[in-house]
C-alpha atoms as a PDB file:
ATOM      1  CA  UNK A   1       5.882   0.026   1.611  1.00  0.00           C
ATOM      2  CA  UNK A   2       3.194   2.205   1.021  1.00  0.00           C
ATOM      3  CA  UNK A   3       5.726   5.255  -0.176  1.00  0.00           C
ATOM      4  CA  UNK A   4       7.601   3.156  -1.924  1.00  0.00           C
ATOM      5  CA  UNK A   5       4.807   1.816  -3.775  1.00  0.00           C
ATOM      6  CA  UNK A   6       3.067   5.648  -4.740  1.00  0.00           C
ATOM      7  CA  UNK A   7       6.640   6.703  -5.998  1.00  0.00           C
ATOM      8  CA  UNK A   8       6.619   3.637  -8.436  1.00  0.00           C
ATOM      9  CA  UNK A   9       3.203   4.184  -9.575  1.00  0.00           C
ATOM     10  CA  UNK A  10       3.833   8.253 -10.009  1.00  0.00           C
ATOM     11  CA  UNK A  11       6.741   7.091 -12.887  1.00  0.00           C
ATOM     12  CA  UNK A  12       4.262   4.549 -14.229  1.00  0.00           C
ATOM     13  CA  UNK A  13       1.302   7.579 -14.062  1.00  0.00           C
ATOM     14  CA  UNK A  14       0.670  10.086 -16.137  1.00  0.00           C
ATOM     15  CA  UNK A  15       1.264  13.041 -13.356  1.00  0.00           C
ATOM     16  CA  UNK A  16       3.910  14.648 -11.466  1.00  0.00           C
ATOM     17  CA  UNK A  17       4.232  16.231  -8.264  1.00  0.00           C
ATOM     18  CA  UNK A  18       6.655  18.514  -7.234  1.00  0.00           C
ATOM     19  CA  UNK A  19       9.863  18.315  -4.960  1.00  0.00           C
ATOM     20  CA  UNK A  20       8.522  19.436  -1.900  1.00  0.00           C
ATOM     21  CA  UNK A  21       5.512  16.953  -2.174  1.00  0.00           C
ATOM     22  CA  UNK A  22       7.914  13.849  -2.153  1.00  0.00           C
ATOM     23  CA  UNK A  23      11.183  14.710  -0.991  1.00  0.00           C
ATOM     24  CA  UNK A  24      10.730  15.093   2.709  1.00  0.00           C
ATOM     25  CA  UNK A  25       9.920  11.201   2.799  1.00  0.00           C
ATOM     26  CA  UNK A  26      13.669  10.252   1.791  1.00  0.00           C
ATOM     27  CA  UNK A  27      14.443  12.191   5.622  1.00  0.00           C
ATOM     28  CA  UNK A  28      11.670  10.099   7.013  1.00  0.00           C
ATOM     29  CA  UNK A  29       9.077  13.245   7.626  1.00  0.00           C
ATOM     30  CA  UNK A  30       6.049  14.219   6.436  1.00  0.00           C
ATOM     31  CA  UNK A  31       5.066  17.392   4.705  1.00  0.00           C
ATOM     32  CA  UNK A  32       3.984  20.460   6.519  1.00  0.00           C
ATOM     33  CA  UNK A  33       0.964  20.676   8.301  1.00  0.00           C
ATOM     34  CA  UNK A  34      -1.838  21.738   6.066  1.00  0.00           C
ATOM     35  CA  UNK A  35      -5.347  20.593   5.133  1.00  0.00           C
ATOM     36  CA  UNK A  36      -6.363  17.357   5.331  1.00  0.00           C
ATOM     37  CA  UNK A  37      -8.366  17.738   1.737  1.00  0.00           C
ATOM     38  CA  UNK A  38      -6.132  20.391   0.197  1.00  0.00           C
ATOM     39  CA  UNK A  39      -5.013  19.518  -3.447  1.00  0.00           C
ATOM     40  CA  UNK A  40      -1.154  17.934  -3.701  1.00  0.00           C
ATOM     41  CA  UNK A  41       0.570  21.461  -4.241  1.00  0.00           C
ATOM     42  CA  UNK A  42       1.787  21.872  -8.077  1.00  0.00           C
ATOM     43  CA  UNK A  43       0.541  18.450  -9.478  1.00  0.00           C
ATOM     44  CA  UNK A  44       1.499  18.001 -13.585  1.00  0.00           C
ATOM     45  CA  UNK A  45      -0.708  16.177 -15.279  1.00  0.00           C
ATOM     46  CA  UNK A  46      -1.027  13.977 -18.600  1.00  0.00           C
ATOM     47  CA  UNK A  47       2.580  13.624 -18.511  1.00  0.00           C
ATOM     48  CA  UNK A  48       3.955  10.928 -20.432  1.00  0.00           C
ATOM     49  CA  UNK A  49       4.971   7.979 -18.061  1.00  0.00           C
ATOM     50  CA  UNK A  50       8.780   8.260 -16.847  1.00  0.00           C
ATOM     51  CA  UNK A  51       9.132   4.484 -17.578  1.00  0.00           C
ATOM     52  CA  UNK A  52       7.442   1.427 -18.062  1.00  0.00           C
ATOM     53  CA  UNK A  53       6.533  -1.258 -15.301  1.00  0.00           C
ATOM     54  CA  UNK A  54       9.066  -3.484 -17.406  1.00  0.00           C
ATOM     55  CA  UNK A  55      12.036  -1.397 -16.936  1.00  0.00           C
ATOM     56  CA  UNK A  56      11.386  -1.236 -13.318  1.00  0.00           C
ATOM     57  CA  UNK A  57      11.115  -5.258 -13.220  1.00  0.00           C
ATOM     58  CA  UNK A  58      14.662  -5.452 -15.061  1.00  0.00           C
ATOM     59  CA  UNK A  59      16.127  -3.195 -12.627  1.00  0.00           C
ATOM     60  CA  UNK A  60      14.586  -5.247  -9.327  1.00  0.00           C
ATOM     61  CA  UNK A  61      16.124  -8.175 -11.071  1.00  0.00           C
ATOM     62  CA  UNK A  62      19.745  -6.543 -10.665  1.00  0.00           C
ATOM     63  CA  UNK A  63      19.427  -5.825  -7.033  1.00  0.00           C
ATOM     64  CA  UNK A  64      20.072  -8.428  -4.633  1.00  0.00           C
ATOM     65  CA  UNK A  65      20.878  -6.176  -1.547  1.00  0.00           C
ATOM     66  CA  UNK A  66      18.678  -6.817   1.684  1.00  0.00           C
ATOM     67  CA  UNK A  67      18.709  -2.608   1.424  1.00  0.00           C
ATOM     68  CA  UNK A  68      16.256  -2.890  -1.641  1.00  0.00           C
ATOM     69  CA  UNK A  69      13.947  -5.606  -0.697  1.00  0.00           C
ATOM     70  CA  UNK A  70      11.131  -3.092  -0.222  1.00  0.00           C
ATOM     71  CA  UNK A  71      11.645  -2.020  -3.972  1.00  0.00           C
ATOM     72  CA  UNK A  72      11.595  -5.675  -5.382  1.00  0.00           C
ATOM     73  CA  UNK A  73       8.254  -6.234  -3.258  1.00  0.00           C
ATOM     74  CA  UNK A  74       6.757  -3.103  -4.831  1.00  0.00           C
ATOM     75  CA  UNK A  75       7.689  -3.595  -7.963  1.00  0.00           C
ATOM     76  CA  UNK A  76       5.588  -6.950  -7.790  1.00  0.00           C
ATOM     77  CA  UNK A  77       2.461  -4.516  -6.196  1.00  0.00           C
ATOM     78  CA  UNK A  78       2.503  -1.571  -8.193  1.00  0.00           C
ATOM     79  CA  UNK A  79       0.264  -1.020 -11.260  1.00  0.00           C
ATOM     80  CA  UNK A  80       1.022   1.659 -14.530  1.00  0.00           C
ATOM     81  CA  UNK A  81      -1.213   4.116 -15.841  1.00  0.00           C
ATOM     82  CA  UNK A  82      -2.458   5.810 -12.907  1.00  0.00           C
ATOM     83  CA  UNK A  83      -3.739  10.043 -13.992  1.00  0.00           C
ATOM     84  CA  UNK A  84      -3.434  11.586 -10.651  1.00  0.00           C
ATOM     85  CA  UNK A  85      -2.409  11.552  -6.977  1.00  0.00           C
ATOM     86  CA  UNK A  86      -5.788  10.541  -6.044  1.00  0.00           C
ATOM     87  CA  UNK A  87      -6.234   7.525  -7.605  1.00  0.00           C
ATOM     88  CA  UNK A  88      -2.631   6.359  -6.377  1.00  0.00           C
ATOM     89  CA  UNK A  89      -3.991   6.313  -3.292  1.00  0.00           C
ATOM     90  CA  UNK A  90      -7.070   4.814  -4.190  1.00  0.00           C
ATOM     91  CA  UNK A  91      -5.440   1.889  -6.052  1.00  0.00           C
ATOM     92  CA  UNK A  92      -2.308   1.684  -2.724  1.00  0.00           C
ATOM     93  CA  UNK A  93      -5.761   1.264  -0.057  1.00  0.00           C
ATOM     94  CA  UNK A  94      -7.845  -1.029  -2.255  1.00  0.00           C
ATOM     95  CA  UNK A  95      -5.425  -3.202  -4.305  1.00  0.00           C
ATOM     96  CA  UNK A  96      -2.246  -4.031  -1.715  1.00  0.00           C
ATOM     97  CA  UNK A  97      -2.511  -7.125  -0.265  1.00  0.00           C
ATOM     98  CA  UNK A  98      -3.950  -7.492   3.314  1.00  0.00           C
ATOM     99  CA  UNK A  99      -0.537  -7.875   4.846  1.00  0.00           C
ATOM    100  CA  UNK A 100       0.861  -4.544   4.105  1.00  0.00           C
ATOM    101  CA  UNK A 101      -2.820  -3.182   5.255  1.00  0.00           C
ATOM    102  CA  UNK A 102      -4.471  -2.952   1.713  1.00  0.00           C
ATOM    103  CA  UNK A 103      -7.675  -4.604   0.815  1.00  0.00           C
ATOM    104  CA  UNK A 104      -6.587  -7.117  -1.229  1.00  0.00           C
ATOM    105  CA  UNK A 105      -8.781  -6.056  -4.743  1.00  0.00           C
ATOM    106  CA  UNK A 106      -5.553  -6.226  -7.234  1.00  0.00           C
ATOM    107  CA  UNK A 107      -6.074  -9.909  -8.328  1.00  0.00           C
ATOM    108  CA  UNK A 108      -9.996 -10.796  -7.584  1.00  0.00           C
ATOM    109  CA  UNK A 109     -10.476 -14.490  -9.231  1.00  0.00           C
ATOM    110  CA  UNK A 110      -7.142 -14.291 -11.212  1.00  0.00           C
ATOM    111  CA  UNK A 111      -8.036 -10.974 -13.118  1.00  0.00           C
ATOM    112  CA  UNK A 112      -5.349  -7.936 -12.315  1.00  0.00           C
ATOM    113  CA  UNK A 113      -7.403  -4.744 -11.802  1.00  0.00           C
ATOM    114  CA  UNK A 114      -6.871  -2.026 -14.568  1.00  0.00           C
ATOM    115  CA  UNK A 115      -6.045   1.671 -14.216  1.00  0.00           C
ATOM    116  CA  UNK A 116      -7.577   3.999 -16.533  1.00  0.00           C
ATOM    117  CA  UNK A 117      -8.918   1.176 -18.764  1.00  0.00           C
ATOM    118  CA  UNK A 118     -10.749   2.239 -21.654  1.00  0.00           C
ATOM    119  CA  UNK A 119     -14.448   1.073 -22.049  1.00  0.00           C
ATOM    120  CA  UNK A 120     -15.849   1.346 -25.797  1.00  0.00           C
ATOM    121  CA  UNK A 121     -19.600   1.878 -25.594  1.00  0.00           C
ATOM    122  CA  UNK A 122     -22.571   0.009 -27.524  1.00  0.00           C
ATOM    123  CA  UNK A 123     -25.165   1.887 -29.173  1.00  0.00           C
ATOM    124  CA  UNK A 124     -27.475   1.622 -26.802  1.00  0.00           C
ATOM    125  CA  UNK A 125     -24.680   2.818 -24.311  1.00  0.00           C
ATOM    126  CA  UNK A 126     -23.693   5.858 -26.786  1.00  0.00           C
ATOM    127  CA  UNK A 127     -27.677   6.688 -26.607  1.00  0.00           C
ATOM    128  CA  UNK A 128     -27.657   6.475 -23.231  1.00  0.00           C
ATOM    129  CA  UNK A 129     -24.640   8.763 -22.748  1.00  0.00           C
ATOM    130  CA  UNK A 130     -25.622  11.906 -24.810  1.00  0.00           C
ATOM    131  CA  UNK A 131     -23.505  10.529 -27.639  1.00  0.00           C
ATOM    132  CA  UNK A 132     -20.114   9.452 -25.412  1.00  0.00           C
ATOM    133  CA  UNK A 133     -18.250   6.790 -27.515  1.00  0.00           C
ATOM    134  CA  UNK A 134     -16.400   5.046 -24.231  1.00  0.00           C
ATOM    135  CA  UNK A 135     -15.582   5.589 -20.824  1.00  0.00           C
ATOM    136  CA  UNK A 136     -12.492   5.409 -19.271  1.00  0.00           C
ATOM    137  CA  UNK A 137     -12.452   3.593 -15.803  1.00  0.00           C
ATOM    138  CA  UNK A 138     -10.208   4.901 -12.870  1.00  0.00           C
ATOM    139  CA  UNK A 139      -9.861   1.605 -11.313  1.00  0.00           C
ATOM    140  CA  UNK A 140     -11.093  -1.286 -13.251  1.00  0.00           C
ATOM    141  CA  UNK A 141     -12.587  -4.162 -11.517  1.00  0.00           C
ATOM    142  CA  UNK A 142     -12.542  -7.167 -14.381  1.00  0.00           C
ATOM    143  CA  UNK A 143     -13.576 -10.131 -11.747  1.00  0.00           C
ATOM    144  CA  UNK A 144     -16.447  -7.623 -10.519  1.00  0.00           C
ATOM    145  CA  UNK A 145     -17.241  -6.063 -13.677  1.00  0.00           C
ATOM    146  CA  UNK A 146     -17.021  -2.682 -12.063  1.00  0.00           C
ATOM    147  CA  UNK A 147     -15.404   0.766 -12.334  1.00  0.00           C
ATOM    148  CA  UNK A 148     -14.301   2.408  -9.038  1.00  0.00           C
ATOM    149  CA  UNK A 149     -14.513   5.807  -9.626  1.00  0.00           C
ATOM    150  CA  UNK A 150     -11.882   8.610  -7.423  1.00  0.00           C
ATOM    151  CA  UNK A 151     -14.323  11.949  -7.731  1.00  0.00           C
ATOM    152  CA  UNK A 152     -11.468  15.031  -6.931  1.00  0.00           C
ATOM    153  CA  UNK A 153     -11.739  18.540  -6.914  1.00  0.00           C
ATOM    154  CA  UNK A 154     -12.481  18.591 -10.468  1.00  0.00           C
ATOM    155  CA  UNK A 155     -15.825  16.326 -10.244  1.00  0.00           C
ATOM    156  CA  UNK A 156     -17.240  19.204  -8.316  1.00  0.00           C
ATOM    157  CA  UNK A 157     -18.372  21.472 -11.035  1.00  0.00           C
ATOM    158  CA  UNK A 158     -21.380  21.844 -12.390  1.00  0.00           C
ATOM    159  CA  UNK A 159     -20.340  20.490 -15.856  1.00  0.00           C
ATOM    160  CA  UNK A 160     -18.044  17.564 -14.778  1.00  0.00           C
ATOM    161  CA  UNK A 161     -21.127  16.208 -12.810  1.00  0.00           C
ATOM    162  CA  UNK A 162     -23.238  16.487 -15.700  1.00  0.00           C
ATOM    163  CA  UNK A 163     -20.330  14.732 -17.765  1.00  0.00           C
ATOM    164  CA  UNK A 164     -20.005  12.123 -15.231  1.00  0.00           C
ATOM    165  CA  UNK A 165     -23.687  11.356 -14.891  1.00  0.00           C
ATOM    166  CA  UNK A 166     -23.795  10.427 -18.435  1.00  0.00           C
ATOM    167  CA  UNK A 167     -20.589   8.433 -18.516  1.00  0.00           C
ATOM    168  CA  UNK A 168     -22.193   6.344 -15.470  1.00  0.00           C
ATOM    169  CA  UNK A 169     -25.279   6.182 -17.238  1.00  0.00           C
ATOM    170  CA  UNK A 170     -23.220   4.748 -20.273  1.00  0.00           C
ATOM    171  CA  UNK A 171     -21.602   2.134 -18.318  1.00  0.00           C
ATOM    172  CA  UNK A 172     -24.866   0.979 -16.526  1.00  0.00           C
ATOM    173  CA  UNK A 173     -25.581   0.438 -20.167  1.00  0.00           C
ATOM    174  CA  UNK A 174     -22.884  -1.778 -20.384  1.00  0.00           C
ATOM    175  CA  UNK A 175     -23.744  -3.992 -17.384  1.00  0.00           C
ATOM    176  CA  UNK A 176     -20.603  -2.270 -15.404  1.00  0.00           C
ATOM    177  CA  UNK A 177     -21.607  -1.415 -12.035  1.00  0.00           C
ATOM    178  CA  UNK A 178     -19.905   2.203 -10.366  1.00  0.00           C
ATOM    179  CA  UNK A 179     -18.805   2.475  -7.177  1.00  0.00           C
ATOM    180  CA  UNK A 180     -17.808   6.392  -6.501  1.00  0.00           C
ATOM    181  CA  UNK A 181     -15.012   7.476  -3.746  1.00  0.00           C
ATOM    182  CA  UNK A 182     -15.082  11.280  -2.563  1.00  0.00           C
ATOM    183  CA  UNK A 183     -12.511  12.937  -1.268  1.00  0.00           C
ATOM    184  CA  UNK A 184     -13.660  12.371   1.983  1.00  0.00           C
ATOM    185  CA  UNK A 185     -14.024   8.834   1.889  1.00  0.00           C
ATOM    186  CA  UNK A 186     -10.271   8.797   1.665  1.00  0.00           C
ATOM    187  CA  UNK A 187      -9.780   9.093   4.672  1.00  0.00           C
ATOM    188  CA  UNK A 188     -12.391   6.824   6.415  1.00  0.00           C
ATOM    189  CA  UNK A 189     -10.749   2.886   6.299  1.00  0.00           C
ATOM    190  CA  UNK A 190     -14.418   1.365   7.242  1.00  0.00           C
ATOM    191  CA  UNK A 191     -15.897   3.644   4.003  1.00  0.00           C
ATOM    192  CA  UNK A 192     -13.059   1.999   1.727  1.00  0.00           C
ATOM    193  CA  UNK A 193     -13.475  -1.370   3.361  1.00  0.00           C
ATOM    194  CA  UNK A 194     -17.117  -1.528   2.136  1.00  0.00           C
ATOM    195  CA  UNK A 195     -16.098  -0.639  -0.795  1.00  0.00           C
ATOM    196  CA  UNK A 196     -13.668  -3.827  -1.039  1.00  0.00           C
ATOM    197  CA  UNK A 197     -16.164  -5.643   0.035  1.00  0.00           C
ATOM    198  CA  UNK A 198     -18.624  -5.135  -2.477  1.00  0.00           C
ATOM    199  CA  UNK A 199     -15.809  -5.746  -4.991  1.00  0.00           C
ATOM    200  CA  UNK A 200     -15.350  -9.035  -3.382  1.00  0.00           C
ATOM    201  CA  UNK A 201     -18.730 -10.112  -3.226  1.00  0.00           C
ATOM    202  CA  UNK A 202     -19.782  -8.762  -6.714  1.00  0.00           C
ATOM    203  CA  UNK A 203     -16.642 -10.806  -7.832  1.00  0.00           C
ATOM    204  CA  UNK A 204     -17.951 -14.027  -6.116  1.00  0.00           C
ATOM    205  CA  UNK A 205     -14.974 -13.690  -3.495  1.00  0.00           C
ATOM    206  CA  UNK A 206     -15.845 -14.207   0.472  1.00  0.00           C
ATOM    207  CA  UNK A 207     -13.995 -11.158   2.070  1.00  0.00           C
ATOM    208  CA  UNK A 208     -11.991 -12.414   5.132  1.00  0.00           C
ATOM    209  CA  UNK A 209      -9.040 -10.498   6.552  1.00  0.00           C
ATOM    210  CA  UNK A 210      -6.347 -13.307   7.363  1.00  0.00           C
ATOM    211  CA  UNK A 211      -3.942 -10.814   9.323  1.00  0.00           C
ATOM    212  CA  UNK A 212      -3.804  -9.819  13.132  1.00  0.00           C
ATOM    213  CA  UNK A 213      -3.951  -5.853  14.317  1.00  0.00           C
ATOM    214  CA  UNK A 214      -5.348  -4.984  10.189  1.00  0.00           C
ATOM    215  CA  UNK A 215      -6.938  -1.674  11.213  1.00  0.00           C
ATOM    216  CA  UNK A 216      -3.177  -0.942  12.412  1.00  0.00           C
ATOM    217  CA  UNK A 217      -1.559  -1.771   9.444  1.00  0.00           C
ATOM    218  CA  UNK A 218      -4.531   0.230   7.250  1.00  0.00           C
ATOM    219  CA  UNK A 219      -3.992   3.131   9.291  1.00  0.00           C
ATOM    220  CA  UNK A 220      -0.223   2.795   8.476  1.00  0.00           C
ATOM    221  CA  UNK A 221      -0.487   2.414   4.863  1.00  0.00           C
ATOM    222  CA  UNK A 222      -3.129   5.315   4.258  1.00  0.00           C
ATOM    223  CA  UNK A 223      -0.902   7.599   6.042  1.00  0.00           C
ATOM    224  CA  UNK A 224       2.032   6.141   4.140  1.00  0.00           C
ATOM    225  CA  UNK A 225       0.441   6.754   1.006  1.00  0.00           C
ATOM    226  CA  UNK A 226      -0.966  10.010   2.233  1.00  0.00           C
ATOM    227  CA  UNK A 227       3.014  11.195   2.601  1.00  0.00           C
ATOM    228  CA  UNK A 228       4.357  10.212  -0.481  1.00  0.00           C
ATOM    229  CA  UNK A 229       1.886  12.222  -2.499  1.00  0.00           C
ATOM    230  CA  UNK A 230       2.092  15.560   0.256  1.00  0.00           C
ATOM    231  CA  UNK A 231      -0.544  15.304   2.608  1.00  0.00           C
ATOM    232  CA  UNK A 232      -0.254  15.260   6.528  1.00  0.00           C
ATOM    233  CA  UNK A 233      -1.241  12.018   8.331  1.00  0.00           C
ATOM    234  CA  UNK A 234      -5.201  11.453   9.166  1.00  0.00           C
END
């Protein structure tokens, strides 16, 4: 599920990655062996999106086959407007349900998470921010009323940190809370766990898993995930 699932959400993104990132999984392999933190080789980004979450809908309605059952089921999971690899991975570990060994954020109290959402900022939050008119929220948490933040390679340099202190500082403004993932984290299920839940507390939500052998199934999906976007298993 979990490949299935990053492959949907890289045509609903705004990125591309390149053959040999993604193609391996149709022979049932993973990439070569290379560092665990090492960027996805060749990424495109702000790419226009190579369809719309509609379109893939339609075409799951055509299918009946038991072949493409997986593809129905992620079609239901899957979420558009993701910007990078990253954050796919982010949204495949916190959002899928608990069953396919995700953390079941997607639909806290009714409200669908959001990828990339855009925040417009008060006055008091454009102050705040060193003059930032709105922030835009990796991963959206309406029920929560937070913004899960993926920090990448990028979020390293000296001026993205500055940038990103005074977008945070803009959305404390706002009441929105941040929560902020490092590469790292990525590849630690208890870190991301906390992480859900404080989403589901926050969100008024008690945090129970309700499937047996669930650190199994995590450490299936991450690595799952992990594969379809080029990176060897954890």
């Amino acid at each position: 599920m979990g490949q299935v699932v990053s492959l949907l959400m890289e045509l609903l993104g705004t990125y591309s990655l390149p053959p040999e990132s993604t193609v391996p999984i149709a022979h049932g392999e993973y990439p070569n062996s290379r560092e665990a933190n090492e960027r996805p080789r060749m990424a495109r980004y702000k790419c226009e999106p190579a369809t719309a979450l509609k379109e893939l809908i339609k075409v799951a309605s055509w299918t009946t086959s038991s072949a493409d059952a997986t593809f129905r089921q992620a079609v239901k999971l899957v979420e558009p407007g993701s910007a990078s690899p990253g954050e796919t991975l982010v949204y495949g570990m916190l959002a899928l349900p608990m069953r396919y060994g995700g953390l079941g954020c997607k639909m806290l109290k009714g409200r669908r998470v959001r990828l990339n959402y855009k925040i417009d900022f008060t006055d008091d939050a454009v102050h705040i921010s060193s003059g930032m008119p709105y922030a835009i929220s990796d991963f959206y948490v309406p029920a929560a009323k937070t913004d899960v933040e993926y920090n990448g390679f990028g979020h390293e340099e000296h001026d993205a940190r500055i940038h990103d202190g005074n977008r945070n500082n803009g959305l404390r403004a706002m009441g929105v809370k941040v929560i902020v993932i490092h590469r790292g984290q990525m590849q630690d299920i208890q870190a991301l766990e906390a992480v859900a839940r404080t989403l589901h507390r926050d969100a008024g939500v008690r945090f129970r898993y309700r499937v047996k052998g669930y650190r199994e199934l995590q450490g299936r999906l991450l690595n799952e995930l992990r594969a379809a976007i080029g990176l060897p298993p954890v």
